[in-house]
N, C-alpha and C. Protein backbone atom coordinates (compact mmCIF):
# COMPACT_ATOMS: atom_id res chain seq x y z
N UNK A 1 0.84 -1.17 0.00
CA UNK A 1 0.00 0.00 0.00
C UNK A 1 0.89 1.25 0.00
N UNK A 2 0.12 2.13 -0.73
CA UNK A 2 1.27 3.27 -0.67
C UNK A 2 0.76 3.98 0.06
N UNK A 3 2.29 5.13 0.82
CA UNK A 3 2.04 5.67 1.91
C UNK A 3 1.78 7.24 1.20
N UNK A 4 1.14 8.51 1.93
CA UNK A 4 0.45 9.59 1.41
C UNK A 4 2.10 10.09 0.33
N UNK A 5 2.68 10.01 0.98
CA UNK A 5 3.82 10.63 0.49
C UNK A 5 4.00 9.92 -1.13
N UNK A 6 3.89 9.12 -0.74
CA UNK A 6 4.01 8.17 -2.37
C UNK A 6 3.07 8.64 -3.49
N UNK A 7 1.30 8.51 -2.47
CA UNK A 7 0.59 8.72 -3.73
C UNK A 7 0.69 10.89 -4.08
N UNK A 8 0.83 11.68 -3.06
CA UNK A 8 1.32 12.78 -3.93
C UNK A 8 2.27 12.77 -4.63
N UNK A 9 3.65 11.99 -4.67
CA UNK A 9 4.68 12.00 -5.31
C UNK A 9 4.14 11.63 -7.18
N UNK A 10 3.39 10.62 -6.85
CA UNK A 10 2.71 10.13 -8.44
C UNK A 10 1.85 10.92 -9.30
N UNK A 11 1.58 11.76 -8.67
CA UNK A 11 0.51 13.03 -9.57
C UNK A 11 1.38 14.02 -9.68
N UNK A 12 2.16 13.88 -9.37
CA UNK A 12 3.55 15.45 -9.58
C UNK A 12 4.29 15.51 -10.52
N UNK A 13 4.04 16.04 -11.41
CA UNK A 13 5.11 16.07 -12.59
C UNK A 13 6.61 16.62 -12.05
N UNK A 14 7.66 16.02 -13.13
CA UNK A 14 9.61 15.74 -12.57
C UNK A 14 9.36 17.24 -13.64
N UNK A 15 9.36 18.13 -13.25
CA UNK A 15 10.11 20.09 -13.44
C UNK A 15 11.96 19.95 -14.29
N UNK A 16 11.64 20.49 -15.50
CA UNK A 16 13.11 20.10 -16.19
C UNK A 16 13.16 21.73 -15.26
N UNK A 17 14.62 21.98 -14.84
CA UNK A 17 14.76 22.43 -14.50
C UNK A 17 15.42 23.49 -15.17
N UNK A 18 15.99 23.64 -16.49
CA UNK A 18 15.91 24.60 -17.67
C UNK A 18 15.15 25.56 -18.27
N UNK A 19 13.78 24.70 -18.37
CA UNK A 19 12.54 25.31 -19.01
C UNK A 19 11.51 25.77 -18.37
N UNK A 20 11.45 25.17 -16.97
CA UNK A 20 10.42 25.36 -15.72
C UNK A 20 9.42 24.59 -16.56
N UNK A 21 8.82 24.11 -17.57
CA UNK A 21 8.05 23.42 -18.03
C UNK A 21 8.01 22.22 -17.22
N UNK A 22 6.70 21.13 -17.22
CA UNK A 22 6.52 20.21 -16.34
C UNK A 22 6.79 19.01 -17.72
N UNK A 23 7.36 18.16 -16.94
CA UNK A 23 7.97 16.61 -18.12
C UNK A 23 7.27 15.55 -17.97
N UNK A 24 6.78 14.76 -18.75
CA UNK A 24 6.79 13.60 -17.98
C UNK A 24 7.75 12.56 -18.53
N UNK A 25 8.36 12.23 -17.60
CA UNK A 25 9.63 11.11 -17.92
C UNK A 25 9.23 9.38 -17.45
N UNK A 26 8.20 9.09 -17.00
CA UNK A 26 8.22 7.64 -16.75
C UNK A 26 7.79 7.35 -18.09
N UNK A 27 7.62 6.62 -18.65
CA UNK A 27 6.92 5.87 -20.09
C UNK A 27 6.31 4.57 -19.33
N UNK A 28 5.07 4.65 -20.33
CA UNK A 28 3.52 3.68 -20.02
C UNK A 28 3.46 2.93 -21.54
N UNK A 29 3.53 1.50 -21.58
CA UNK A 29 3.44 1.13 -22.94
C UNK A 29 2.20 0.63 -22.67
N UNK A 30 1.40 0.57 -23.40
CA UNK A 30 0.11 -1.26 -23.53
C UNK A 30 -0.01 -1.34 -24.95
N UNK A 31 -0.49 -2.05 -25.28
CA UNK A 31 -1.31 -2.73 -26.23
C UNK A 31 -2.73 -2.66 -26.50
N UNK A 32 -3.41 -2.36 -27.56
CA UNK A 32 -4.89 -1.68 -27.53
C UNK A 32 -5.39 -2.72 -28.71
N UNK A 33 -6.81 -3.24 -29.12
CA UNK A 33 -6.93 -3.36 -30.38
C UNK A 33 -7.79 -1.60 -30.85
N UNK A 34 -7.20 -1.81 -32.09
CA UNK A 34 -8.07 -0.79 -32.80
C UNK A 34 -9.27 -0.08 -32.68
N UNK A 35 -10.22 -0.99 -32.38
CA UNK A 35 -11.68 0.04 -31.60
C UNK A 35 -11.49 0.17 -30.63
N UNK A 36 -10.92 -0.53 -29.68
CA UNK A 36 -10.78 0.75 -28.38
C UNK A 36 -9.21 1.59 -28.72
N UNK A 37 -8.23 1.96 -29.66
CA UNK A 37 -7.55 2.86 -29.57
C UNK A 37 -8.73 4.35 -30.65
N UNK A 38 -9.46 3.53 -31.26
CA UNK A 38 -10.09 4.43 -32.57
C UNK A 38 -11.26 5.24 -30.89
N UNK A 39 -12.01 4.12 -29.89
CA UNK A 39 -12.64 4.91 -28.77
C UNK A 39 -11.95 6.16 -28.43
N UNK A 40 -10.96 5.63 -27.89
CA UNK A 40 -10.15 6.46 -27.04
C UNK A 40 -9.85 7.53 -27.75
N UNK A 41 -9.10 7.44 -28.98
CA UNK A 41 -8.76 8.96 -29.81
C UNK A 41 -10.21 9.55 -29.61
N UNK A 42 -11.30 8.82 -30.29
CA UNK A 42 -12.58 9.81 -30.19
C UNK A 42 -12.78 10.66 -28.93
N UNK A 43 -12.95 10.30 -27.73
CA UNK A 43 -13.06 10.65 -26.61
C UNK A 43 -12.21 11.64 -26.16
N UNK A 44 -10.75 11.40 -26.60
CA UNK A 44 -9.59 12.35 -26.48
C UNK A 44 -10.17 13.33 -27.53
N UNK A 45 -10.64 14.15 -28.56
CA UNK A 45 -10.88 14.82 -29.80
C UNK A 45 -12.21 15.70 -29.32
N UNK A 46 -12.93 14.60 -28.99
CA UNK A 46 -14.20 15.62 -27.86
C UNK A 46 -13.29 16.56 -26.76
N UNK A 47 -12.97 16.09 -25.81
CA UNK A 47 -12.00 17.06 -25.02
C UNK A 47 -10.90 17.67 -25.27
N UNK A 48 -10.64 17.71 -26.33
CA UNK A 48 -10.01 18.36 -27.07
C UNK A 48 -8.20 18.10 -26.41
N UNK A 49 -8.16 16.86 -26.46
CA UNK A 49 -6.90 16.31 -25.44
C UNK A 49 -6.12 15.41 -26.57
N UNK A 50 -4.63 15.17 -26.61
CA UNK A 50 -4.22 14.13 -26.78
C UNK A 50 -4.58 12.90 -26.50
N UNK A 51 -4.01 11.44 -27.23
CA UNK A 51 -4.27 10.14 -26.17
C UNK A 51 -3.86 10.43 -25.14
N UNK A 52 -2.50 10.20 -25.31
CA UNK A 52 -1.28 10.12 -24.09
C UNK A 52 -2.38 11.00 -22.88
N UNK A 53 -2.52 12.23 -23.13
CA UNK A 53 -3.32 13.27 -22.03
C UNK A 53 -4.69 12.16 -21.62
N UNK A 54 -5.38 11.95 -22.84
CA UNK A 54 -6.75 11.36 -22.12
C UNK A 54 -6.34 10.37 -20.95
N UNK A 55 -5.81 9.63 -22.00
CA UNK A 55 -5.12 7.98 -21.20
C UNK A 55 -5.00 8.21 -19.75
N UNK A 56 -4.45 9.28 -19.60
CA UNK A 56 -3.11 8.99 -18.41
C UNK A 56 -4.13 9.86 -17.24
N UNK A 57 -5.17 10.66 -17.70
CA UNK A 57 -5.86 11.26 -16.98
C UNK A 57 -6.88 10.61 -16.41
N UNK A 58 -7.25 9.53 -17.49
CA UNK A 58 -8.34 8.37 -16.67
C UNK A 58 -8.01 7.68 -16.51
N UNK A 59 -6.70 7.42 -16.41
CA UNK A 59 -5.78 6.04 -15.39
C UNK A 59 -5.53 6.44 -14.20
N UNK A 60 -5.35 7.83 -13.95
CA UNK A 60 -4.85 8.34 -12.77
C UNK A 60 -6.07 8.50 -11.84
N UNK A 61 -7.68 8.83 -12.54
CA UNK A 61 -8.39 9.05 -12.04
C UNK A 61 -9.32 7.62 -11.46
N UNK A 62 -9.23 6.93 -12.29
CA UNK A 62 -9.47 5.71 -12.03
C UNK A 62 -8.36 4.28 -10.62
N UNK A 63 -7.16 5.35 -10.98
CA UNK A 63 -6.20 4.43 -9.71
C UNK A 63 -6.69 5.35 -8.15
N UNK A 64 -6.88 6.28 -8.59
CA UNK A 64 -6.94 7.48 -7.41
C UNK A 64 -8.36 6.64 -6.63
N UNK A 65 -9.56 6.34 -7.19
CA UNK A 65 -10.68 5.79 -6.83
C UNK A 65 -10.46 4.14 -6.09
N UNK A 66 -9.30 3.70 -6.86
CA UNK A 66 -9.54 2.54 -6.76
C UNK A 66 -9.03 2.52 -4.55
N UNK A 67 -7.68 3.41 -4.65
CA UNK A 67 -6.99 3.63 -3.20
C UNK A 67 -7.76 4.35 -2.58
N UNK A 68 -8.43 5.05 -3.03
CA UNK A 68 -9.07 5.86 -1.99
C UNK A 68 -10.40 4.73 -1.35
N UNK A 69 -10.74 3.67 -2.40
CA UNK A 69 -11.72 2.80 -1.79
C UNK A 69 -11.44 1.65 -0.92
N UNK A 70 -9.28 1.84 -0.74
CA UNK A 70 -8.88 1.08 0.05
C UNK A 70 -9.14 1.66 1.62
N UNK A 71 -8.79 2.80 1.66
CA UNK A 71 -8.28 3.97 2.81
C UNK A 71 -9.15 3.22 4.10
N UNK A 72 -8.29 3.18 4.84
CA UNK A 72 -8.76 2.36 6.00
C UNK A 72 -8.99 3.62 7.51
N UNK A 73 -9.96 3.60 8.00
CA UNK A 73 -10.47 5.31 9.26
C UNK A 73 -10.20 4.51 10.40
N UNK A 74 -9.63 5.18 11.20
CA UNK A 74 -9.65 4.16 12.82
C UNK A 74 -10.01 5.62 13.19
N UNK A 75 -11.18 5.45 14.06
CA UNK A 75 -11.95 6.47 15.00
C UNK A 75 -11.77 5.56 16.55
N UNK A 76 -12.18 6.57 17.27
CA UNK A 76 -12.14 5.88 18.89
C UNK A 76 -13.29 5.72 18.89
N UNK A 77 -13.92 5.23 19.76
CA UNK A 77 -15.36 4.25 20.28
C UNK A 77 -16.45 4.78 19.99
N UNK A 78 -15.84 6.38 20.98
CA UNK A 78 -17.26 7.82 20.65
C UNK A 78 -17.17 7.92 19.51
N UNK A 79 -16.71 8.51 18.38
CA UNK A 79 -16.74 8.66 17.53
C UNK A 79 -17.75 7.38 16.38
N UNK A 80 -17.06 6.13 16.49
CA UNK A 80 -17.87 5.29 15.80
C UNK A 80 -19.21 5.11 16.80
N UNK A 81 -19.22 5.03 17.41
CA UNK A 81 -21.17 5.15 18.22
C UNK A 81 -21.91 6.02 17.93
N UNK A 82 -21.07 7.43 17.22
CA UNK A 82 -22.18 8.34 17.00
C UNK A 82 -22.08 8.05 15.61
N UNK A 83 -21.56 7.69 14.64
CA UNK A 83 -21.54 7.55 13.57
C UNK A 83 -22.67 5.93 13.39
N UNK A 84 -23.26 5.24 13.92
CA UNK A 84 -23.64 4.33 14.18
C UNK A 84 -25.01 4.84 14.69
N UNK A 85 -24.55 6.03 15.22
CA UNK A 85 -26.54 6.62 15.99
C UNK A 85 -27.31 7.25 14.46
N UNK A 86 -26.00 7.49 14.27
CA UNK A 86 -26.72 8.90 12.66
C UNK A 86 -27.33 7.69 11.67
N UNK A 87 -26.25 6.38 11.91
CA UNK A 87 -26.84 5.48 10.39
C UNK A 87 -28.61 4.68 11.06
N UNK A 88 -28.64 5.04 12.07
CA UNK A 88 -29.52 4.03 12.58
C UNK A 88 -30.83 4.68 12.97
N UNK A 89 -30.72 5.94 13.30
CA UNK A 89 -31.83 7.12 12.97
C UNK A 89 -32.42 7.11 11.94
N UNK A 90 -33.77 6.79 12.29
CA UNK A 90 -34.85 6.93 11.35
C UNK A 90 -34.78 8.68 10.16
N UNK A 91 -34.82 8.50 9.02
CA UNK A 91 -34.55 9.92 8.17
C UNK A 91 -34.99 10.69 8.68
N UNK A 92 -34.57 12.29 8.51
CA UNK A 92 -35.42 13.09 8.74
C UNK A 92 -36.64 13.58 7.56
N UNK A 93 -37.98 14.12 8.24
CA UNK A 93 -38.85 14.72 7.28
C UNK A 93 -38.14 15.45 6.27
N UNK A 94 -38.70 14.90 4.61
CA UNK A 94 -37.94 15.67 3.22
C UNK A 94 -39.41 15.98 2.79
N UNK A 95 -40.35 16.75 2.57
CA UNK A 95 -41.35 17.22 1.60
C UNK A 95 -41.09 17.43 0.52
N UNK A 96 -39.93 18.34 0.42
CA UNK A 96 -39.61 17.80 -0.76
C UNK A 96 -39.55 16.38 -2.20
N UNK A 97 -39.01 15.48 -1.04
CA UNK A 97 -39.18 14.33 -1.78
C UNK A 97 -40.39 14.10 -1.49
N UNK A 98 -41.16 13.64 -0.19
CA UNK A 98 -42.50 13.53 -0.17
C UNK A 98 -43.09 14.19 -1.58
N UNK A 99 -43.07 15.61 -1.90
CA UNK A 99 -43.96 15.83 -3.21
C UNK A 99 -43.51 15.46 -4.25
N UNK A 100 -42.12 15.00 -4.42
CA UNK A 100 -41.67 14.33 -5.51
C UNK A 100 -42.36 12.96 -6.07
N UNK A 101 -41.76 12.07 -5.17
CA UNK A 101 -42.40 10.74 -4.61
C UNK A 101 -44.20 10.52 -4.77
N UNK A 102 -44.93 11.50 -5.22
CA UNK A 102 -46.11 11.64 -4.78
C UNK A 102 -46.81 11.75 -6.57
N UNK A 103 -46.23 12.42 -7.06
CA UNK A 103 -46.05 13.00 -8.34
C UNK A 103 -46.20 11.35 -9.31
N UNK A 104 -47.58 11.73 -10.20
CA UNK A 104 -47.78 10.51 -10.82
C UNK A 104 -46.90 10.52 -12.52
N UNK A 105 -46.07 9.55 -12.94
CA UNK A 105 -45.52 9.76 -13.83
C UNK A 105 -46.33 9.79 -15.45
N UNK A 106 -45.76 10.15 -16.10
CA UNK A 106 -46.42 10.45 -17.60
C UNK A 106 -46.60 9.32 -18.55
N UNK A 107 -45.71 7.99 -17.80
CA UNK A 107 -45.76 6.68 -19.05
C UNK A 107 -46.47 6.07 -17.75
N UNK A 108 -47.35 4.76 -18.82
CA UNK A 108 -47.95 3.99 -17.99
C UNK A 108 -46.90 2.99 -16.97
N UNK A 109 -47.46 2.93 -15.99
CA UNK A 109 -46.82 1.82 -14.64
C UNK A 109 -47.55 0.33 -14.32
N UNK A 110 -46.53 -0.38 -13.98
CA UNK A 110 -47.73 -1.76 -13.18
C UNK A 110 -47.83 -1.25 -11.78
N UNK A 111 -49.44 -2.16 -11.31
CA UNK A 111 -49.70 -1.86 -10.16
C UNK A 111 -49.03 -2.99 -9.85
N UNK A 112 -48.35 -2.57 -7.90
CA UNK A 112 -47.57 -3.56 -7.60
C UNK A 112 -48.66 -4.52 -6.96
């Protein structure tokens, strides 16, 4: 598991120190077939991005999700008991949704 220091280190671009411009120096190879490299350019062309840019932006965003769904919370006792009172409390009044919820839709439904 990587430690915080690690995962900011990986979103930081290496600064040539000549140009002040940001580099990126690791290299990422894979292998694609054709409709998903022909996807991906499309998708990159809408956002008006390179591959390399799309790629690496929804790899990063997609690894970022994956650790953050590791991240492990140690709270003390109080803390998880009240977090345990809030999940276990009945909702509070929404009228809002009540008039939402209430609201008959425009295509036909089965009765349950």
């Amino acid at each position: 598991m990587l430690t915080t220091r690690e995962r900011e280190t990986i979103v930081v671009y290496h600064n040539d120190t000549h140009s002040g411009v940001a580099v990126r120096t690791a290299p990422i190879n894979l292998r694609a077939f054709p409709a998903q490299r022909d996807l991906i350019d499309q998708a990159a062309a809408v956002q008006g991005k390179s591959r390399s840019d799309f790629m690496l932006e929804a790899a990063c965003d997609r690894a970022q999700a994956v650790l953050l769904d590791q991240t492990y919370f140690v709270v003390d006792e109080s803390a998880f008991r009240a977090v345990h009172e809030l999940l276990d409390a009945p909702p509070a009044a929404n009228p809002g949704l009540s008039r939402l919820l209430a609201v008959v839709p425009p295509w036909p439904t089965r009765e349950p």
